[in-house]
Every structure is written in structure tokens, then in C-alpha cells.
Protein backbone atom coordinates (compact mmCIF):
# COMPACT_ATOMS: atom_id res chain seq x y z
CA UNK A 1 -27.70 110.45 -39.70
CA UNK A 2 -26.41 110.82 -43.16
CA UNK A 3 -24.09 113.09 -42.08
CA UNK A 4 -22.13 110.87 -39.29
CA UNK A 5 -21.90 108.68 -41.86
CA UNK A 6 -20.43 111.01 -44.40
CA UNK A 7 -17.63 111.95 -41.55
CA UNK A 8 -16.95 108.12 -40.35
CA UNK A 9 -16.39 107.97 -44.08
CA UNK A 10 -13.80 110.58 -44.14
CA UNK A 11 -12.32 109.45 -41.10
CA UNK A 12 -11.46 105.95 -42.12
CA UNK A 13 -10.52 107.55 -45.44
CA UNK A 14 -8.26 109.72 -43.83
CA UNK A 15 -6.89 106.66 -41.82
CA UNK A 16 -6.11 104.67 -44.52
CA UNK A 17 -4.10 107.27 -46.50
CA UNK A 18 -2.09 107.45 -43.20
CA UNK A 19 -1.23 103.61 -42.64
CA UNK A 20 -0.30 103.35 -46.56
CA UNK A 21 1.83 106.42 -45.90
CA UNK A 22 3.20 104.90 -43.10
CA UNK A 23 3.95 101.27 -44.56
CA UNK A 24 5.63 103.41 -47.75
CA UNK A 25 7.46 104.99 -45.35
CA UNK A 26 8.83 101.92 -43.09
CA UNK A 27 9.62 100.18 -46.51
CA UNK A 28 11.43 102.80 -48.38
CA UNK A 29 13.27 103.32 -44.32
CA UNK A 30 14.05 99.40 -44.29
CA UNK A 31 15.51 99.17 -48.11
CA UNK A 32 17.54 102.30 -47.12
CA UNK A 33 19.09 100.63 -43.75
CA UNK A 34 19.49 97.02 -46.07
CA UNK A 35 21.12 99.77 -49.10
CA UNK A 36 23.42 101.01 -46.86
CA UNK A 37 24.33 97.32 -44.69
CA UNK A 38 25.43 95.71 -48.28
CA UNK A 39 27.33 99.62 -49.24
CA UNK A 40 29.36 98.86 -45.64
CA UNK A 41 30.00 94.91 -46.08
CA UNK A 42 31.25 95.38 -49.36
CA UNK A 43 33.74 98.57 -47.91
CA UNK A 44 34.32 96.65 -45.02
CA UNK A 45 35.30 94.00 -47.50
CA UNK A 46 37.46 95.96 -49.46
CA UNK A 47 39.26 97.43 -46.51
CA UNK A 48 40.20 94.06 -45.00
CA UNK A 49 41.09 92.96 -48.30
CA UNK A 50 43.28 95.75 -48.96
CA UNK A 51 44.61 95.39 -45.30
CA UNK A 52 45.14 91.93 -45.82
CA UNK A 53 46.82 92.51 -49.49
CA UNK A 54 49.48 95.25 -47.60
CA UNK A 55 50.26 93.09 -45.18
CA UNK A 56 51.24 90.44 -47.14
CA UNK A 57 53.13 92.54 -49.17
CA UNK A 58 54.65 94.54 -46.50
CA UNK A 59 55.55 90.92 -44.93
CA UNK A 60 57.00 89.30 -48.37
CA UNK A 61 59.22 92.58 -48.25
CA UNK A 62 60.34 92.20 -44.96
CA UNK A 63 61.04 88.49 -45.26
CA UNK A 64 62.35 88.22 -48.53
CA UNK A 65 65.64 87.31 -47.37
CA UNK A 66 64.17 84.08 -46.23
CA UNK A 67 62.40 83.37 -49.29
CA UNK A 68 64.89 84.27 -51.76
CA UNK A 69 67.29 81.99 -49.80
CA UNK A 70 64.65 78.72 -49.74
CA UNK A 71 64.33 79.91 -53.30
CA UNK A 72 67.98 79.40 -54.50
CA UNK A 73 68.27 76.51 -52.01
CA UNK A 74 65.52 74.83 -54.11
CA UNK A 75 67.53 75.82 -57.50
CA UNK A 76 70.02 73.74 -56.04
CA UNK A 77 68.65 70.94 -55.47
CA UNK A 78 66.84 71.04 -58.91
CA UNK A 79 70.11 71.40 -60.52
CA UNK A 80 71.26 68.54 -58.72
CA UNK A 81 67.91 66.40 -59.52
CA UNK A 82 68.53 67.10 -63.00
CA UNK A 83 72.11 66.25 -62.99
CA UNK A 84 71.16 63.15 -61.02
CA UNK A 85 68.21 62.20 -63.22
CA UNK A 86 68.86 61.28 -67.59
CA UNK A 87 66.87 64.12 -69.50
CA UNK A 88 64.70 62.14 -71.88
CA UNK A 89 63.24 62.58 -74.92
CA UNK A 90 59.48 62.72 -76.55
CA UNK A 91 58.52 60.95 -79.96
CA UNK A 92 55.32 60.61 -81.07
CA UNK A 93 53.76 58.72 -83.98
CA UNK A 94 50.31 58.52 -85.91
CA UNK A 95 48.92 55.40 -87.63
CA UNK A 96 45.60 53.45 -88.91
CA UNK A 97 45.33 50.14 -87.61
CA UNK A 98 42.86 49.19 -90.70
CA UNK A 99 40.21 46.93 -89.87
CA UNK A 100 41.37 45.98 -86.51
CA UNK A 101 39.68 48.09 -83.65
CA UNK A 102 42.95 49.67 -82.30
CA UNK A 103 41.47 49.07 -78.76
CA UNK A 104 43.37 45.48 -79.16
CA UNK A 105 46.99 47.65 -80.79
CA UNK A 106 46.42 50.05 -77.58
CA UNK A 107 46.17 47.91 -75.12
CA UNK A 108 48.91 45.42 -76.05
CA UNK A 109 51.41 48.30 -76.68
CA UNK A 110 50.22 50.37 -73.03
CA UNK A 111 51.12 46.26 -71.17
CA UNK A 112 54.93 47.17 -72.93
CA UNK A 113 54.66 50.31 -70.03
CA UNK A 114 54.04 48.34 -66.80
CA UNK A 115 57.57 46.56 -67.76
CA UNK A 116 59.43 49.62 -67.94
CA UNK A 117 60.66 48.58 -64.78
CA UNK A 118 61.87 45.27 -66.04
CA UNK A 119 64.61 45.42 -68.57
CA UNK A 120 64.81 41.91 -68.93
CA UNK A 121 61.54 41.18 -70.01
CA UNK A 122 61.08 44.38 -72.02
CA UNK A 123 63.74 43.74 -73.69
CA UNK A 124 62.73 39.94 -74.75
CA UNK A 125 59.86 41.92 -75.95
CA UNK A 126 61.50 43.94 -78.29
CA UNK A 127 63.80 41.77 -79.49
CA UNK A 128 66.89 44.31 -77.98
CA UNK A 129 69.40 44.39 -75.71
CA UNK A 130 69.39 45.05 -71.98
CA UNK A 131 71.55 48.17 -72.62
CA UNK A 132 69.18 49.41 -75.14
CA UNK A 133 66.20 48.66 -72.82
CA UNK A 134 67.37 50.41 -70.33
CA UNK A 135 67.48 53.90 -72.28
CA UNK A 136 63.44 53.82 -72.63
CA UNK A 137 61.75 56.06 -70.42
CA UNK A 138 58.17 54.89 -71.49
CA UNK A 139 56.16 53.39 -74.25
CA UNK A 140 52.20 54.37 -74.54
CA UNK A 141 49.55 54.26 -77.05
CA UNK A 142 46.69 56.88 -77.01
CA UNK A 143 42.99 57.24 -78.60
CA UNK A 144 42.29 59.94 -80.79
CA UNK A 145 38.76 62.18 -79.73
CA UNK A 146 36.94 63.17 -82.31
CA UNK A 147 34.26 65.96 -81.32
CA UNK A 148 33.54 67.64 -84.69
CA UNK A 149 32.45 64.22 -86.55
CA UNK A 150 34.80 64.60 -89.44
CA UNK A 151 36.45 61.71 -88.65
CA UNK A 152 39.43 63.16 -87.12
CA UNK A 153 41.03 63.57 -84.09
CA UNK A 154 40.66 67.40 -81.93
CA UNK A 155 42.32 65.70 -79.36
CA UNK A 156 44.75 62.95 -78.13
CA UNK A 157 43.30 61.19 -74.97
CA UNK A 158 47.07 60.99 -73.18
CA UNK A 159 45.96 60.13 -69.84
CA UNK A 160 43.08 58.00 -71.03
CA UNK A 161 40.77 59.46 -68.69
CA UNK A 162 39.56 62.87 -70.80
CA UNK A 163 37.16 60.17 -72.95
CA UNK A 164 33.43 60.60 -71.44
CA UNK A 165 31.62 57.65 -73.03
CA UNK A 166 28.57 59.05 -71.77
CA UNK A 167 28.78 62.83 -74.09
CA UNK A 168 27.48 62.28 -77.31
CA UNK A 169 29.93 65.25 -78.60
CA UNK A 170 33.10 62.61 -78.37
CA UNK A 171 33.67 60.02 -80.34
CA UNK A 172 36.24 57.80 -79.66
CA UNK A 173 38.04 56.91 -83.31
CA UNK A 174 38.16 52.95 -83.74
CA UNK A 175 41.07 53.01 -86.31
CA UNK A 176 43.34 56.05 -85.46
CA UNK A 177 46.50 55.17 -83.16
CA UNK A 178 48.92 57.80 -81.66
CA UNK A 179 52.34 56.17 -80.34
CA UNK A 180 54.25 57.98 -77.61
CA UNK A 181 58.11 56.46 -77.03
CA UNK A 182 59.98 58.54 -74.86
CA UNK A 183 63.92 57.82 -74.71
CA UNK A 184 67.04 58.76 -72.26
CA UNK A 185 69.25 58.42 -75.33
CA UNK A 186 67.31 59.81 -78.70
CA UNK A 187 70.02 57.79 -81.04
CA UNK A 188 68.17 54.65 -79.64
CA UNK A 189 64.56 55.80 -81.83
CA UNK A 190 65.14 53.69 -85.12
CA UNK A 191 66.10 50.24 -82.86
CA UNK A 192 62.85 50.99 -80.61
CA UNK A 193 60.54 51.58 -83.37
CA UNK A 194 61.53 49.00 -85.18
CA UNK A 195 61.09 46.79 -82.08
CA UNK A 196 57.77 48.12 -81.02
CA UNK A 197 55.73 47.82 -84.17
CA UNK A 198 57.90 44.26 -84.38
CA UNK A 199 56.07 43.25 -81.54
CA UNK A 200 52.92 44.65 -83.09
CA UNK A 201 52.97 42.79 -85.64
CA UNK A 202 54.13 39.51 -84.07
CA UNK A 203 51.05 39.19 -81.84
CA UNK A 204 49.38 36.18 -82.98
CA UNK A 205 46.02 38.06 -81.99
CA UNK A 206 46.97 40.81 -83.63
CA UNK A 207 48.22 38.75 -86.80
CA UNK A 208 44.53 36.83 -86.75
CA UNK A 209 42.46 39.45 -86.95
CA UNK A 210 44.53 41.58 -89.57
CA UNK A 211 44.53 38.06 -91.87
CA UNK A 212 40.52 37.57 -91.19
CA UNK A 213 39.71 41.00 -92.07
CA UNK A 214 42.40 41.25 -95.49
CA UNK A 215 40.65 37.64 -96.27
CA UNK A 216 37.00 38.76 -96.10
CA UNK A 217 38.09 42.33 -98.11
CA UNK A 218 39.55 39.99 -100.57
CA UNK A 219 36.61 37.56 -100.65
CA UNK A 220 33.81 40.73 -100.93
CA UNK A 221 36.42 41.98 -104.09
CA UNK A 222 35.73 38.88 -105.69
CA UNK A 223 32.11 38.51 -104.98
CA UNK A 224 31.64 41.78 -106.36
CA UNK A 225 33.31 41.71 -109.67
CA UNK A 226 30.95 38.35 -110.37
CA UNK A 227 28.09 40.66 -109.79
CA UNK A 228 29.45 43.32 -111.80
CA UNK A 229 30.03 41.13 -114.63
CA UNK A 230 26.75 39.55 -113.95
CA UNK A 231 24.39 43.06 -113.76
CA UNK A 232 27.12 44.39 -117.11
CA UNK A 233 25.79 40.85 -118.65
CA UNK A 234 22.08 41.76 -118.21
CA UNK A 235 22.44 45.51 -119.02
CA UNK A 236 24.13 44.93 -122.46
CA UNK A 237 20.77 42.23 -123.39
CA UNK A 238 18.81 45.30 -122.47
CA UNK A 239 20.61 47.53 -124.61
CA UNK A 240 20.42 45.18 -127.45
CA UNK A 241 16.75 44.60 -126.65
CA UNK A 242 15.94 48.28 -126.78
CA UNK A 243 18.48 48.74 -130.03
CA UNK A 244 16.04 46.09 -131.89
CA UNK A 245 13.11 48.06 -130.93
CA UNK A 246 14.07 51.30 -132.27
CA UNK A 247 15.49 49.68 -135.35
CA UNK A 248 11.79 48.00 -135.89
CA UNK A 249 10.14 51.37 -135.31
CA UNK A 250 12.80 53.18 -137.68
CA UNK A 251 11.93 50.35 -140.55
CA UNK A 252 7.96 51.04 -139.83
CA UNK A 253 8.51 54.16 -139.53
CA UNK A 254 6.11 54.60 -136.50
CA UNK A 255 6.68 54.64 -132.80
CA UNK A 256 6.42 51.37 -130.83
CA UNK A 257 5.03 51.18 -127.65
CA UNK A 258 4.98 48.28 -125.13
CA UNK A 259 2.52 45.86 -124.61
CA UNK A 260 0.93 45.52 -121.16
CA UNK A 261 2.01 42.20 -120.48
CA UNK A 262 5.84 42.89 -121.89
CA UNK A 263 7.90 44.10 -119.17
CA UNK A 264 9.85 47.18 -118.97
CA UNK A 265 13.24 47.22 -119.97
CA UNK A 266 15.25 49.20 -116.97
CA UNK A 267 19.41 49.82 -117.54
CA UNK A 268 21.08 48.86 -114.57
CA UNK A 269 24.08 51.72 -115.29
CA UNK A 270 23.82 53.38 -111.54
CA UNK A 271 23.40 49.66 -109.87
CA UNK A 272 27.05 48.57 -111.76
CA UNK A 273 29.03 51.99 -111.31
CA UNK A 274 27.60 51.49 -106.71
CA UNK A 275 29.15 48.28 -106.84
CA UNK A 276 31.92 48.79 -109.18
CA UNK A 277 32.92 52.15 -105.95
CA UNK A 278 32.47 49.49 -103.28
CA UNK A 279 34.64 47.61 -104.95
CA UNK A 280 37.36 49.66 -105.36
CA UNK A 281 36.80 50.90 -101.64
CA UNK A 282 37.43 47.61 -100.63
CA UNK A 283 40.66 47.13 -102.96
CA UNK A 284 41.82 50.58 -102.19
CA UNK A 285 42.28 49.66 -98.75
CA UNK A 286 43.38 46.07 -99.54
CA UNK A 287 46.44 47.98 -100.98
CA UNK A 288 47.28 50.21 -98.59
CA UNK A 289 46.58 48.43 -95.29
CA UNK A 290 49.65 45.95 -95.45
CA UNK A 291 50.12 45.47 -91.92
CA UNK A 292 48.40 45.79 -89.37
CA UNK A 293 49.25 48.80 -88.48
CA UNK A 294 50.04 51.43 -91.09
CA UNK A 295 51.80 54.59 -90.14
CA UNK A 296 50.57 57.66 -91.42
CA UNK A 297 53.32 60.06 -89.57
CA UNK A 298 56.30 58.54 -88.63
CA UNK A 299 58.08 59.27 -84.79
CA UNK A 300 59.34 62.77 -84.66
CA UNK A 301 60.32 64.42 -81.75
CA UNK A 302 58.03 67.00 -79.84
CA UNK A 303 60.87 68.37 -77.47
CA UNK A 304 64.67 68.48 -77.12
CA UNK A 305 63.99 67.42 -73.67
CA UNK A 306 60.55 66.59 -71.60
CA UNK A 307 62.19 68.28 -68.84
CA UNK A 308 64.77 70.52 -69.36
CA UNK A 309 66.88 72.41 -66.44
CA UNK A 310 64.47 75.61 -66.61
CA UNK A 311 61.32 73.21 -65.57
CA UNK A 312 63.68 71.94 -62.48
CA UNK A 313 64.21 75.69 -61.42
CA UNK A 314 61.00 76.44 -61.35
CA UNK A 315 59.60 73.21 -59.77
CA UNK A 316 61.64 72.79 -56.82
CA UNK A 317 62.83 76.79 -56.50
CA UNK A 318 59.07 77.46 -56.30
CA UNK A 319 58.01 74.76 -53.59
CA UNK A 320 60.73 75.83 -51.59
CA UNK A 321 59.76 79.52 -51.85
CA UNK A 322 56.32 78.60 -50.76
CA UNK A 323 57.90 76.49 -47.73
CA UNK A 324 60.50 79.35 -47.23
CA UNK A 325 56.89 81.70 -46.43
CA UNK A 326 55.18 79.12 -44.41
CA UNK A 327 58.93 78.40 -41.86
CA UNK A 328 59.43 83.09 -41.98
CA UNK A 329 55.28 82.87 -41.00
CA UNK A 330 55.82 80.48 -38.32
CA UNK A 331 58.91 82.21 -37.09
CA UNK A 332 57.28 85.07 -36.85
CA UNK A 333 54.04 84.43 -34.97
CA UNK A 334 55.07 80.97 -32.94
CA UNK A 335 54.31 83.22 -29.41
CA UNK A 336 51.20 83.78 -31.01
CA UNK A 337 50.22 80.53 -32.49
CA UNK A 338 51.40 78.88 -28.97
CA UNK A 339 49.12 80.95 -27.09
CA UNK A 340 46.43 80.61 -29.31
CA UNK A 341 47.04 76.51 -28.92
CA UNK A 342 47.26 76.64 -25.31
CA UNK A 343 44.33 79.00 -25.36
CA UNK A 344 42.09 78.18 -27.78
CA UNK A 345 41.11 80.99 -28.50
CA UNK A 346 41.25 82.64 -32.00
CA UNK A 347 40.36 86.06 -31.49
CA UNK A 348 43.34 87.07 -29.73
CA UNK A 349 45.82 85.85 -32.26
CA UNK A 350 43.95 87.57 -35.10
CA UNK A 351 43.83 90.66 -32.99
CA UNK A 352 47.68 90.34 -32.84
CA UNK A 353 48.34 90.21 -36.72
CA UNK A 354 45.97 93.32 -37.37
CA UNK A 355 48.12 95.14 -34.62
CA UNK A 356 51.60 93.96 -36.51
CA UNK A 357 50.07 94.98 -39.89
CA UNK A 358 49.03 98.37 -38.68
CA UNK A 359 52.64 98.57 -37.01
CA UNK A 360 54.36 97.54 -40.59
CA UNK A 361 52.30 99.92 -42.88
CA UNK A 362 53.06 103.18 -40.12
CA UNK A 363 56.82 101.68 -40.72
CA UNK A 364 56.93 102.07 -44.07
């Protein structure tokens, strides 16, 4: 009895080395067959994208005529654009509007934009001419981003659309201003400048606020030299008080201590020299914001020309070498692209580019 069940024992023993065995096996056989699926997408990959990469080539080669003649056909007309169109030219200015938030400065100087179209009125304005009006290409005001909160800008916000209110890395600056005036004719900057911070300064908005702020600077100067000639007042009784003391001690010739009742006499030194830096904050920027907007870099200009003949070359010389492809592409397979139209069917065109690339690369 004991020895059936000794065999049974080495039986299923025997039967369970084989199934492990044989799952090992079946895994280690499926890994292999997945191994060697991903080793022929990715060559099957690379083929098609080599295939794909030759044909291209091959068909850029073979229809370069085409291309290079959309391409100088698109010089042309970029030389002609350009010839057509005034090159202007970029000025750009940095200033502190003081203690007006220069949300107020940016705003009313980006309205002076949406009249570019209207010389007229942009001209009223800016107190010029029609003539002169007409030779401004644009007038904008831009934030400055501050991300590394020193206080000053990494970046201008040109577009006005970089600024994410919602990341707590940017900080939009409330007193930093940067001006960008761009001209047809660049002898025009001095009249324009002189117009634009003109109007600045002529908004009776504008002119409140700057007066409000300069009048409460003005009234905190004054408030604070009373207190500092108040607290100076008090400190020198103190010094006197604790001058009598040490001459009483000196004549006694013993130390005298304070009663508990007497108070303690304090110097108020570090109280007058805080107020007495406030203070000359306050009147340090009293002095040196005049107007309401002071400019810290004048306008200098960033470019000869914003766009220059090269940038017309490449502009419309490249867009028509792209469209010069797509018109030697349709050429070339509008059987094809019929059929597969009339057909619907897909397979048959693709079928019939792999046989013209096969046909091209036993050409060359």
C-alpha cells in the first residue's frame, strides 16, 4: 500500500516537472516569436522609410526643373512685393511709469495702433501732420516678464499673449514699459516720439494719477521729517537724561542703578535712521519721476529694416517651391489619383507609386 503511494508520488512529481517544463518552454517560444515581430516592424519600418526617403529624393531630382522654376517665379514676385511695399523700420524704447500701474500707459498707447489705419485721427493724436502720419507703420506698448524675481524683465511680452497669470514663475512688472514705433521713413523718429509720449502725458487720466501719487509722496516726505524731528527731540532728552546719571554716579563715585518704578531709558537711534531711509526713498523718487513716464533707454533702432529683400526671397521663393512640388506631384500621378477617385480604392494607387519608385531607383 505504501508503496503505490510512493509511485503515485513520483508520478505526479514527474508530471509536474513536465508541465513547468512545458509552460517555460511555450513562454520563452512566445517572447521569441513577439522578439522577432518588433525586430521585423522596426526593419520593415526602416525599409519603407528608406524607400520612401529615395523616392522622394529620386523624385525632387527628377522634377527639379519644376521646382527651381516656381522657386525663382516666387523670387519674383517677392522682389516685386518688396518694391511695391515701404521697408520700415524698428525702434524700441524702455521706461518707468513711476507710481502709475503702466497697465493704464499700455493700454492708452496700444488704442494709438487700431488708428494706424486712420491718418486723420492719428495724426490729431499726435499733434502731426497727415504726411508725417502716414510714414508710421505701428505704435505698441509691451509688459516686461519677470521670471527670476529680481525685479527685471527676462522677457518682453510682444504679442501680449506669452503672460500666464495663472504660473507663479511670471510676474508681470507693474512699472516697467517697453515702446515699440516702427516707421516707413526712420528721419520721422524724433517728431513721433516727441508726439507719442506728448500724448502720454496729455491724458488727463494719465495726468491725475501721476499728480495724486507725486502729492501723497510729497505729503508722506513731510509727515516724516515731523516724526523725525519729533523721535530726534525725544532721543536727545534721553541722552541728556542718561548724561546726568553718569555724571551723579561719577560725583558719588558709585554705580547707579534704576529704581523699579523709574522707567528705562531706550535711544531711539535705529527708529530715526528707518524713517529718515523711507524718507529719502520717497524723495529719491520724487526727484526722478518727473513725468509720468520716465525713460530709462531712449528709441534706438533694432534693424535697418523689419523686412529686408532676403526675408521676401525666402518667404514667397519657398511657398512657391512647396506649391511647385505639390502641381510636379499632381502632374505626375493625376491617372492615378483619378482612378483612385473614381475607384475608391487606395490600395491600387499606393501599389502604383511603390512600382514608379522601384522603376526610378533601377534608373538611377
Amino acid at each position: 500500500m505504501e508503496e503505490s503511494k510512493i509511485e503515485q508520488n513520483k508520478k505526479s512529481a514527474e508530471k509536474e516537472e513536465i508541465d513547468i517544463l512545458e509552460v517555460g518552454s511555450q513562454v520563452w517560444y512566445a517572447f521569441k516569436k513577439l522578439f522577432i515581430g518588433i525586430k521585423d516592424l522596426i526593419s520593415f519600418i526602416i525599409i519603407l522609410l528608406k524607400d520612401i526617403t529615395v523616392s522622394i529624393i529620386i523624385f525632387m531630382i527628377r522634377k527639379s526643373l519644376w521646382i527651381v522654376s516656381f522657386a525663382l517665379t516666387g523670387m519674383i514676385l517677392g522682389f516685386v512685393f518688396y518694391n511695391a511695399i515701404k521697408p520700415s523700420f524698428l525702434f524700441t524704447c524702455e521706461g518707468e511709469t513711476g507710481g502709475i500701474d503702466n497697465s493704464v500707459v499700455i493700454d492708452h498707447v496700444n488704442r494709438l495702433n487700431l488708428l494706424k489705419g486712420d491718418t486723420v485721427l492719428l495724426a490729431k493724436y499726435l499733434n502731426i501732420s497727415i504726411t508725417q502720419a502716414k510714414e508710421i507703420r505701428s505704435i505698441k506698448a509691451c509688459y516686461g516678464i519677470d521670471l527670476t524675481g529680481d525685479g527685471k524683465p527676462n522677457y518682453i511680452d510682444f504679442t501680449g499673449k506669452r503672460y500666464n497669470d495663472k504660473d507663479s514663475m511670471q510676474t508681470r512688472l507693474p512699472s516697467f514699459v517697453h515702446f515699440r514705433v516702427s516707421l516707413y521713413d526712420r528721419d520721422m523718429l524724433p517728431v513721433v516720439r516727441e508726439g507719442l509720449f506728448n500724448y502720454i502725458k496729455n491724458n488727463a487720466y494719465i495726468k491725475d494719477l501721476y499728480q495724486i501719487d507725486r502729492q501723497m509722496r510729497e505729503n508722506l516726505i513731510k509727515g516724516l521729517d515731523k516724526e523725525i524731528e519729533r523721535l530726534d527731540k525725544i532721543d536727545s532728552v534721553q541722552r541728556e537724561r542718561i548724561s546726568g546719571r553718569n555724571e551723579v554716579g561719577a560725583e558719588k563715585g558709585q554705580l547707579v542703578l534704576l529704581n523699579g518704578s523709574e522707567p528705562e531709558i531706550r535711544l531711539l537711534y535705529d527708529d530715526i535712521l528707518s524713517l529718515f531711509n523711507q524718507r529719502e526713498q520717497l524723495q529719491r523718487h520724487v526727484d526722478l519721476i518727473k513725468e509720468p513716464v520716465l525713460i530709462v533707454q531712449d528709441f534706438i533702432p533694432v534693424q535697418l529694416e523689419e523686412r529686408p529683400l532676403i526675408w521676401y526671397f525666402l518667404r514667397f521663393g519657398g511657398f512657391m517651391a512647396l506649391l511647385g512640388i505639390l502641381c510636379a506631384m499632381i502632374w505626375q500621378y493625376h491617372k492615378k489619383i483619378w482612378e483612385m477617385i473614381k475607384e475608391d480604392s487606395g490600395q491600387k494607387i499606393l501599389e502604383h507609386i511603390r512600382e514608379d519608385a522601384t522603376k526610378y531607383k533601377s534608373e538611377v
